[in-house]
N, C-alpha and C. Protein backbone atom coordinates (compact mmCIF):
# COMPACT_ATOMS: atom_id res chain seq x y z
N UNK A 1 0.85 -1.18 0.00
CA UNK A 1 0.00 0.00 0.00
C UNK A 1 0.90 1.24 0.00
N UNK A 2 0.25 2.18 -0.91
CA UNK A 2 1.40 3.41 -0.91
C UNK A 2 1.23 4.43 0.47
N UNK A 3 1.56 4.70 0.51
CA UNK A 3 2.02 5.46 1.76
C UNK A 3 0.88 6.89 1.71
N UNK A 4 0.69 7.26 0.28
CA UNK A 4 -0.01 8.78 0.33
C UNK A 4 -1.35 8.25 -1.14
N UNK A 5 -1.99 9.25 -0.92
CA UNK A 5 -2.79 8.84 -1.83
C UNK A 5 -3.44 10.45 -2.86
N UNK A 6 -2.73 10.28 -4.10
CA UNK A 6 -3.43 11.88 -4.70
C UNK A 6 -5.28 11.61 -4.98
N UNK A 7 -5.34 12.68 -4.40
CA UNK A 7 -7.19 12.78 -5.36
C UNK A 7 -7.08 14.43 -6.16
N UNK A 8 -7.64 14.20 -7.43
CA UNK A 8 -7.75 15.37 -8.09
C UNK A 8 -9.14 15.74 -8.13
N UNK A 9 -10.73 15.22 -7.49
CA UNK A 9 -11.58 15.96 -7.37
C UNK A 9 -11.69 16.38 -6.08
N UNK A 10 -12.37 17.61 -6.38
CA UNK A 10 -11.84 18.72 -5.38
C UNK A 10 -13.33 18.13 -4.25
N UNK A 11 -14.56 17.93 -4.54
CA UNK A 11 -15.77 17.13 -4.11
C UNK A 11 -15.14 16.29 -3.41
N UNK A 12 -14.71 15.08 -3.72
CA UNK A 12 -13.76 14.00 -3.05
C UNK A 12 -12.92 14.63 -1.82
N UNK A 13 -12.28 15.13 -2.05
CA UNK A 13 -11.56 15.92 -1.06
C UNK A 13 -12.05 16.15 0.04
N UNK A 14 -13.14 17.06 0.04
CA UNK A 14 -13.83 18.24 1.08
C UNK A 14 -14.32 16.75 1.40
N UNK A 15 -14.97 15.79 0.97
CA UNK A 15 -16.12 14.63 1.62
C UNK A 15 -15.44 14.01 2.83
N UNK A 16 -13.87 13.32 2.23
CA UNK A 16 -12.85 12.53 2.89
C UNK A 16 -12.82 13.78 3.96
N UNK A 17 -11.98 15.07 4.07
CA UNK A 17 -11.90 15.50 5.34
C UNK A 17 -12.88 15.90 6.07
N UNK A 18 -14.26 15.95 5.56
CA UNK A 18 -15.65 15.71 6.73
C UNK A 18 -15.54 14.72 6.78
N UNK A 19 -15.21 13.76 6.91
CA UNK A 19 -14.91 12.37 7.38
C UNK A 19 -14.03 11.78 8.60
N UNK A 20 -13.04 13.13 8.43
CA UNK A 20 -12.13 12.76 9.34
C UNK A 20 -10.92 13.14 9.19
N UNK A 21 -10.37 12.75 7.89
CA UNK A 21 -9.61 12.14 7.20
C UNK A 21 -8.49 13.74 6.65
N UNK A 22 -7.00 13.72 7.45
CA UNK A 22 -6.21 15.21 7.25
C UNK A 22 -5.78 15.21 6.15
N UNK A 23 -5.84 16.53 5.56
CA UNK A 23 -4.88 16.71 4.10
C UNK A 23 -3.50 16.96 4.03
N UNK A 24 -2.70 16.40 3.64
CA UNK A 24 -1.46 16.09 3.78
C UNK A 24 -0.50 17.48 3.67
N UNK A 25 -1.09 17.63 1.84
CA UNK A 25 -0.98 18.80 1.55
C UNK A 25 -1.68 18.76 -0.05
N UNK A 26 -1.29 19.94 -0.43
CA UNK A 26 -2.09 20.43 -1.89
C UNK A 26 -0.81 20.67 -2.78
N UNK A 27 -0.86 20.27 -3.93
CA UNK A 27 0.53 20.35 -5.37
C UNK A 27 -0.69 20.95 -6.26
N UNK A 28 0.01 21.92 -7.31
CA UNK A 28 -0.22 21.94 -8.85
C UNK A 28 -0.64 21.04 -9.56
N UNK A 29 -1.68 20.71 -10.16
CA UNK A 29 -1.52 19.88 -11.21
C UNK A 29 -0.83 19.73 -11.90
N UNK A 30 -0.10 18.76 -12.46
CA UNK A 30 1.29 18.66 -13.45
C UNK A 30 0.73 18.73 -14.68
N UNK A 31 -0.51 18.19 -15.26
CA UNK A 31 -0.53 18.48 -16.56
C UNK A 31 -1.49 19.72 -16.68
N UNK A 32 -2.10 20.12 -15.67
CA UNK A 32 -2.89 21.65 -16.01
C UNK A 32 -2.97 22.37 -14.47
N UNK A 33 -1.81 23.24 -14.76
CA UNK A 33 -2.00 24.07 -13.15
C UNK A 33 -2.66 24.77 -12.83
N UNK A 34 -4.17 24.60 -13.54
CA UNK A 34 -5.36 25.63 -12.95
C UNK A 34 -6.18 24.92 -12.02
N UNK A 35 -5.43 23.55 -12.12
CA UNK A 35 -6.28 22.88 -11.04
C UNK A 35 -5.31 21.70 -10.26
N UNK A 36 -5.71 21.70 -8.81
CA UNK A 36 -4.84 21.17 -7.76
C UNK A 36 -5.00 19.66 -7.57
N UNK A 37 -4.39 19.40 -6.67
CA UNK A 37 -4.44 17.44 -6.60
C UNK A 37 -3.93 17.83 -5.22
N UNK A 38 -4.99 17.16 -4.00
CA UNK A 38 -5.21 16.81 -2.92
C UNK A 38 -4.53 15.68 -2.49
N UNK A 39 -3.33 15.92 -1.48
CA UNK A 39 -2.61 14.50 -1.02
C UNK A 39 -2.97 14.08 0.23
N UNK A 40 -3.45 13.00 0.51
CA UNK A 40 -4.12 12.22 1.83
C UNK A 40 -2.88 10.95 2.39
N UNK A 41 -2.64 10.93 3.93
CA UNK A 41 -2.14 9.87 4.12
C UNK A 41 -3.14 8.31 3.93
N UNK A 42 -2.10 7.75 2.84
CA UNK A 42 -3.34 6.30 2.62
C UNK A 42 -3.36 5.27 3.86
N UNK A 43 -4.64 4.78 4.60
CA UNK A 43 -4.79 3.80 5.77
C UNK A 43 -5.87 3.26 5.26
N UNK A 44 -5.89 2.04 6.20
CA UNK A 44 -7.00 1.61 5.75
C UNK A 44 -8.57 1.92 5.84
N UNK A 45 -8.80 3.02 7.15
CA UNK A 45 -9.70 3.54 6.78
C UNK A 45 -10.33 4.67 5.80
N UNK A 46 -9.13 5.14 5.44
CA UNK A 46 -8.92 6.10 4.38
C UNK A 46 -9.43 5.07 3.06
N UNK A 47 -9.22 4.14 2.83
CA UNK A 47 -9.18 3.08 1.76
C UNK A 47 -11.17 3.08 1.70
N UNK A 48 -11.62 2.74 3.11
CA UNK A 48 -12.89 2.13 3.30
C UNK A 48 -13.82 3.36 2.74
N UNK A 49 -13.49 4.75 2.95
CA UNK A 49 -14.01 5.37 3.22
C UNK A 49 -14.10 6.28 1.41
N UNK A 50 -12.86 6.05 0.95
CA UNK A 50 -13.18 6.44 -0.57
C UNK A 50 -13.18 5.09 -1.13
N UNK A 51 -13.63 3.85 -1.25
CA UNK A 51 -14.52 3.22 -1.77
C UNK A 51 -16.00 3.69 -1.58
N UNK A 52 -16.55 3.75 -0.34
CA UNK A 52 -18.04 4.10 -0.13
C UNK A 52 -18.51 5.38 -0.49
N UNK A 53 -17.68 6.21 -0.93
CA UNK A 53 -18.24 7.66 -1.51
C UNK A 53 -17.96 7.27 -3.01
N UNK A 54 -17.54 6.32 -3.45
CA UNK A 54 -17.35 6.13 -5.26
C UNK A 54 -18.78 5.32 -5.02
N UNK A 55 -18.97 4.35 -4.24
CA UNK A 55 -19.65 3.37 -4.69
C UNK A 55 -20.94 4.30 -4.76
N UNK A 56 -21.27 5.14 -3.31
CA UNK A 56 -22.45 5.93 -3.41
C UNK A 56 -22.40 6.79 -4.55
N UNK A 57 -21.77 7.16 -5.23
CA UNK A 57 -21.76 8.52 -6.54
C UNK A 57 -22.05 7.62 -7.40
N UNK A 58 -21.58 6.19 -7.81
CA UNK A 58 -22.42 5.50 -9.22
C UNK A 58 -23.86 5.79 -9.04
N UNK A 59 -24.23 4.99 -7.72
CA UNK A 59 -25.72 5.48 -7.62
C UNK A 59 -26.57 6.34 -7.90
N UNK A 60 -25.44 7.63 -7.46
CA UNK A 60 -26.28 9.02 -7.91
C UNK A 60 -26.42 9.02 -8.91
N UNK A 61 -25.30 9.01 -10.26
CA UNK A 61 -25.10 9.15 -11.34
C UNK A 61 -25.58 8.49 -12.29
């Protein structure tokens, strides 16, 4: 398991840290720097917790 985990939606983000869950820190996007990529330490509840917000968004979607 990697140690950090990037998320580039910014939705995703804000959900995981109402969750709990600290932001590591924030980088540039490398291929378009108008938009950022969110770094999270990866655990396993970190793991549980963005599975169940993907699985709930198919639903929505």
């Amino acid at each position: 398991m990697n140690k950090y985990k990037d998320i580039h939606a910014k939705f995703l983000a804000e959900e995981l840290q109402m969750r709990g869950h600290a932001l590591f820190k924030v980088v540039p996007n490398r291929k378009n720097t108008d938009y950022k990529v969110y770094v999270f330490r990866n655990t396993p509840e970190f793991d549980n917790d963005l599975t169940e917000i993907n699985k709930r968004r198919k639903l929505i979607v």
